[in-house]
N, C-alpha and C. Protein backbone atom coordinates (compact mmCIF):
# COMPACT_ATOMS: atom_id res chain seq x y z
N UNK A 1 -204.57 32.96 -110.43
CA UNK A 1 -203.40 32.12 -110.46
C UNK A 1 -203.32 31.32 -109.16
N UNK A 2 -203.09 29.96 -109.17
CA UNK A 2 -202.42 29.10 -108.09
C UNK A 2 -201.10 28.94 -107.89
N UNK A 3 -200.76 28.92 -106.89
CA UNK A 3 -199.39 28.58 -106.16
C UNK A 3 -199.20 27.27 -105.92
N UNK A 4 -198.38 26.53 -106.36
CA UNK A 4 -197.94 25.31 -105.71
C UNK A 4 -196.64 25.18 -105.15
N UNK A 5 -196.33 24.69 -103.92
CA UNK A 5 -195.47 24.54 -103.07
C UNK A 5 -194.50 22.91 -103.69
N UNK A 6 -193.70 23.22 -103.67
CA UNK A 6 -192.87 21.33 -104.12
C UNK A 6 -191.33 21.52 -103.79
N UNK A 7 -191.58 20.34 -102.51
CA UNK A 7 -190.34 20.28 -101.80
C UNK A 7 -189.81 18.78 -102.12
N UNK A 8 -188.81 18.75 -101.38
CA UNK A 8 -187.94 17.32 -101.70
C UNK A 8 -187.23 17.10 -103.32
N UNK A 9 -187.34 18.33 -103.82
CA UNK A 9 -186.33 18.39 -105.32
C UNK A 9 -185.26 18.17 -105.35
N UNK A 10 -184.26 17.25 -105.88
CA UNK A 10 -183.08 16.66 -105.95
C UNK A 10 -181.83 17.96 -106.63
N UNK A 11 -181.07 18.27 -106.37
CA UNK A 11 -179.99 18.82 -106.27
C UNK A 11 -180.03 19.12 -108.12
N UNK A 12 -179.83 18.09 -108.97
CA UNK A 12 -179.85 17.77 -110.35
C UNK A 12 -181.08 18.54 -110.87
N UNK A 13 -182.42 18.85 -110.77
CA UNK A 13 -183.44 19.18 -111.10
C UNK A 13 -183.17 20.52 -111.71
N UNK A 14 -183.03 21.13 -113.00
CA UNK A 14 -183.29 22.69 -113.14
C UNK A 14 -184.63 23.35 -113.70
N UNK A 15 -184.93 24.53 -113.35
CA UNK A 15 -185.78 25.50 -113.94
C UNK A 15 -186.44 24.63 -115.25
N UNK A 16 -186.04 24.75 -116.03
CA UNK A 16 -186.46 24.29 -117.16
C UNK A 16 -187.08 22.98 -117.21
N UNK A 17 -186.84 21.81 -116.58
CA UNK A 17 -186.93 20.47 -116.38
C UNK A 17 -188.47 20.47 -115.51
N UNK A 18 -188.05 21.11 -114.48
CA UNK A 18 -189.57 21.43 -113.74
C UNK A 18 -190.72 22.02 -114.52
N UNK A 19 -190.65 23.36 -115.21
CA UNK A 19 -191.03 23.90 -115.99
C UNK A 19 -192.35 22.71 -117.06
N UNK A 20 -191.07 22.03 -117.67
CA UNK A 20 -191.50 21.28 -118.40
C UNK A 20 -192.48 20.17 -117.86
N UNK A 21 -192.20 19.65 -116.92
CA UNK A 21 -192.59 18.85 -115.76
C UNK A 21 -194.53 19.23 -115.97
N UNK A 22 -194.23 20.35 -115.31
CA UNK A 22 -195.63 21.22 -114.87
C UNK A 22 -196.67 21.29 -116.20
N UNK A 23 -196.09 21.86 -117.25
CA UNK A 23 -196.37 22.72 -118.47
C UNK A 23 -197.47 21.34 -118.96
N UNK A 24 -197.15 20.21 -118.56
CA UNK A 24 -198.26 19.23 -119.27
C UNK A 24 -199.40 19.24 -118.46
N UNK A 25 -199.62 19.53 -117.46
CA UNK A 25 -200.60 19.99 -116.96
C UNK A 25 -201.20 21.09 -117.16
N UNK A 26 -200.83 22.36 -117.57
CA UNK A 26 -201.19 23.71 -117.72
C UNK A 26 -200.57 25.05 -118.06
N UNK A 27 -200.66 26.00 -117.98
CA UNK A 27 -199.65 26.95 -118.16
C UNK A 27 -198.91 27.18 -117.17
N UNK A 28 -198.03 27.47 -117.05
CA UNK A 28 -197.02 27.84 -115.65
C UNK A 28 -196.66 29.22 -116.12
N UNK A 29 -197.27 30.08 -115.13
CA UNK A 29 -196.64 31.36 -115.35
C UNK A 29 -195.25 32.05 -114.39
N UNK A 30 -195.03 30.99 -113.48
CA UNK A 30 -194.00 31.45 -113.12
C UNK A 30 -193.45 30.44 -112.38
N UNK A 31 -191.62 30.70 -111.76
CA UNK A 31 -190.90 29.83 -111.39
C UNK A 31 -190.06 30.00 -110.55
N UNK A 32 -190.15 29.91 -109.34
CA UNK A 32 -189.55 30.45 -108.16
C UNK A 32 -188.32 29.14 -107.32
N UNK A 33 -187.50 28.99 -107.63
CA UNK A 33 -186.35 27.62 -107.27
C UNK A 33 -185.87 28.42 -105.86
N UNK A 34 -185.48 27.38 -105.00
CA UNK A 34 -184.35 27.75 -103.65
C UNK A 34 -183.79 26.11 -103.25
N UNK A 35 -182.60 25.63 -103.39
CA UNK A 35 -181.76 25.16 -102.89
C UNK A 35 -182.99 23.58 -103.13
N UNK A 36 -183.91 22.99 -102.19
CA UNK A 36 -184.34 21.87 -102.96
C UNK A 36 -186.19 22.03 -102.65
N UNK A 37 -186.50 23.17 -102.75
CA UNK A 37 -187.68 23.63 -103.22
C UNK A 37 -187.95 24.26 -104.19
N UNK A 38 -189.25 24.87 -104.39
CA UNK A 38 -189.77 25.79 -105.60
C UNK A 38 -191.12 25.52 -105.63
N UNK A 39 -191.72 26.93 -105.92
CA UNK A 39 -192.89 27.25 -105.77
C UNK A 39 -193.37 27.78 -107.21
N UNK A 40 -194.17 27.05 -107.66
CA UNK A 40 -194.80 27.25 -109.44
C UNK A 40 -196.38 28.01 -108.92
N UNK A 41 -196.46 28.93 -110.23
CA UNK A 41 -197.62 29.64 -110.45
C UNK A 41 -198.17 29.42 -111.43
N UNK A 42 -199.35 28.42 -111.35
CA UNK A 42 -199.86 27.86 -112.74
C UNK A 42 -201.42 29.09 -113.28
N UNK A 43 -201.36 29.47 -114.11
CA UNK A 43 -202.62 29.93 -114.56
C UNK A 43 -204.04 29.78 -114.31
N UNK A 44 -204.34 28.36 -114.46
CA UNK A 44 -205.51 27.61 -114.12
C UNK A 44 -205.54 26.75 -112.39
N UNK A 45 -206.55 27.13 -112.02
CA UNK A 45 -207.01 25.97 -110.42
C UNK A 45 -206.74 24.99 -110.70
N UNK A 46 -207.54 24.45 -111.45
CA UNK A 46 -207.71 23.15 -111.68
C UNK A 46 -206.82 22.51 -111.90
N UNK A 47 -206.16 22.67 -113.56
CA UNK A 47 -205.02 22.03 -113.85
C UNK A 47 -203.70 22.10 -112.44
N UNK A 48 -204.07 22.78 -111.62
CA UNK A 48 -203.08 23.00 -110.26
C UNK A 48 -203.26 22.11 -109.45
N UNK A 49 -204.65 21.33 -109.04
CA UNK A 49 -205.09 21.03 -108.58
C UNK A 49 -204.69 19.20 -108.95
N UNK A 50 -204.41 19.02 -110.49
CA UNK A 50 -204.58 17.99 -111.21
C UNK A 50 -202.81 17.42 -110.92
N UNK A 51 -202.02 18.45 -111.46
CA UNK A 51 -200.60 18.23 -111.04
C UNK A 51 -200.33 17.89 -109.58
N UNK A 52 -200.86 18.52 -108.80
CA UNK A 52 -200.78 18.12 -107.31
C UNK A 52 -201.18 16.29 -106.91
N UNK A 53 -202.25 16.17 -107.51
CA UNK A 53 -202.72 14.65 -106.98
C UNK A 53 -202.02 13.99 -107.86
N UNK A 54 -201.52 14.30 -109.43
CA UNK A 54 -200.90 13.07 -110.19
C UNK A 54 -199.37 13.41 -109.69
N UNK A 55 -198.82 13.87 -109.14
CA UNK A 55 -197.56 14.05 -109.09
C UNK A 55 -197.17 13.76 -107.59
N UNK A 56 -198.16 13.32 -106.93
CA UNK A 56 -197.81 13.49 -105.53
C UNK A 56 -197.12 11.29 -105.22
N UNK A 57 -196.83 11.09 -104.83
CA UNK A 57 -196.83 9.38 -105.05
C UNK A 57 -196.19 9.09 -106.56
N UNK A 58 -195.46 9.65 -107.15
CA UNK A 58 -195.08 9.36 -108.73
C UNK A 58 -194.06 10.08 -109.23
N UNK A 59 -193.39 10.73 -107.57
CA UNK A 59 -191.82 11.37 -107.92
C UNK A 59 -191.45 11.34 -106.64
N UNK A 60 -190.15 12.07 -106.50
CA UNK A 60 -189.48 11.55 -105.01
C UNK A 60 -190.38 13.11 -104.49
N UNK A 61 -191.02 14.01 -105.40
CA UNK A 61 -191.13 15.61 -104.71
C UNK A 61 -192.43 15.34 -103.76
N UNK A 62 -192.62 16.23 -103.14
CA UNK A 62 -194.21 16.21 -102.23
C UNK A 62 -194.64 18.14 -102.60
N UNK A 63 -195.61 17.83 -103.34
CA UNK A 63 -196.86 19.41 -103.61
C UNK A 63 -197.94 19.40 -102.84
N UNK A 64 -197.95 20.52 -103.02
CA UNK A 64 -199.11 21.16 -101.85
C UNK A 64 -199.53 22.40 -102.12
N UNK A 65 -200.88 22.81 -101.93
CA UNK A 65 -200.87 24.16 -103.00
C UNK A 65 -200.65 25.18 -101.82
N UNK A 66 -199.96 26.34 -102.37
CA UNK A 66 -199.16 27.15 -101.54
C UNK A 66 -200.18 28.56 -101.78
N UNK A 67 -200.19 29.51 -100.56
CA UNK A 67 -201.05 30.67 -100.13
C UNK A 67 -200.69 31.55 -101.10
N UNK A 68 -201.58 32.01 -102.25
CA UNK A 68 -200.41 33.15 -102.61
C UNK A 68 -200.21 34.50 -102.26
């Protein structure tokens, strides 16, 4: 499993929305929210890897893959 780190999340953003967000990239096995971060655990590297560069420049958030 990969960790991804994604900060700068807007106040409005919930669980589910992110979730969904991610899920077109890969499986997300898990979902960790705090105040305007959250840290996703996607199944696959790659597809982790894929969400990170298409999502980075194409929302207000900034990802980064996180240590797990």
């Amino acid at each position: 499993m990969t960790s991804i780190y994604i900060g700068n999340l807007g106040a409005s953003i919930t669980e589910t929305e992110l979730r969904t967000q991610l899920e077109t990239y890969g499986r997300v096995n898990r979902v960790y929210m705090c105040h305007d971060f959250a840290v996703i655990g996607m199944e696959d590297e790659s597809a982790a890897k894929r969400a990170i560069t298409d999502l980075n420049g194409r929302t207000t958030w900034f990802l980064r893959e996180y240590p797990s």
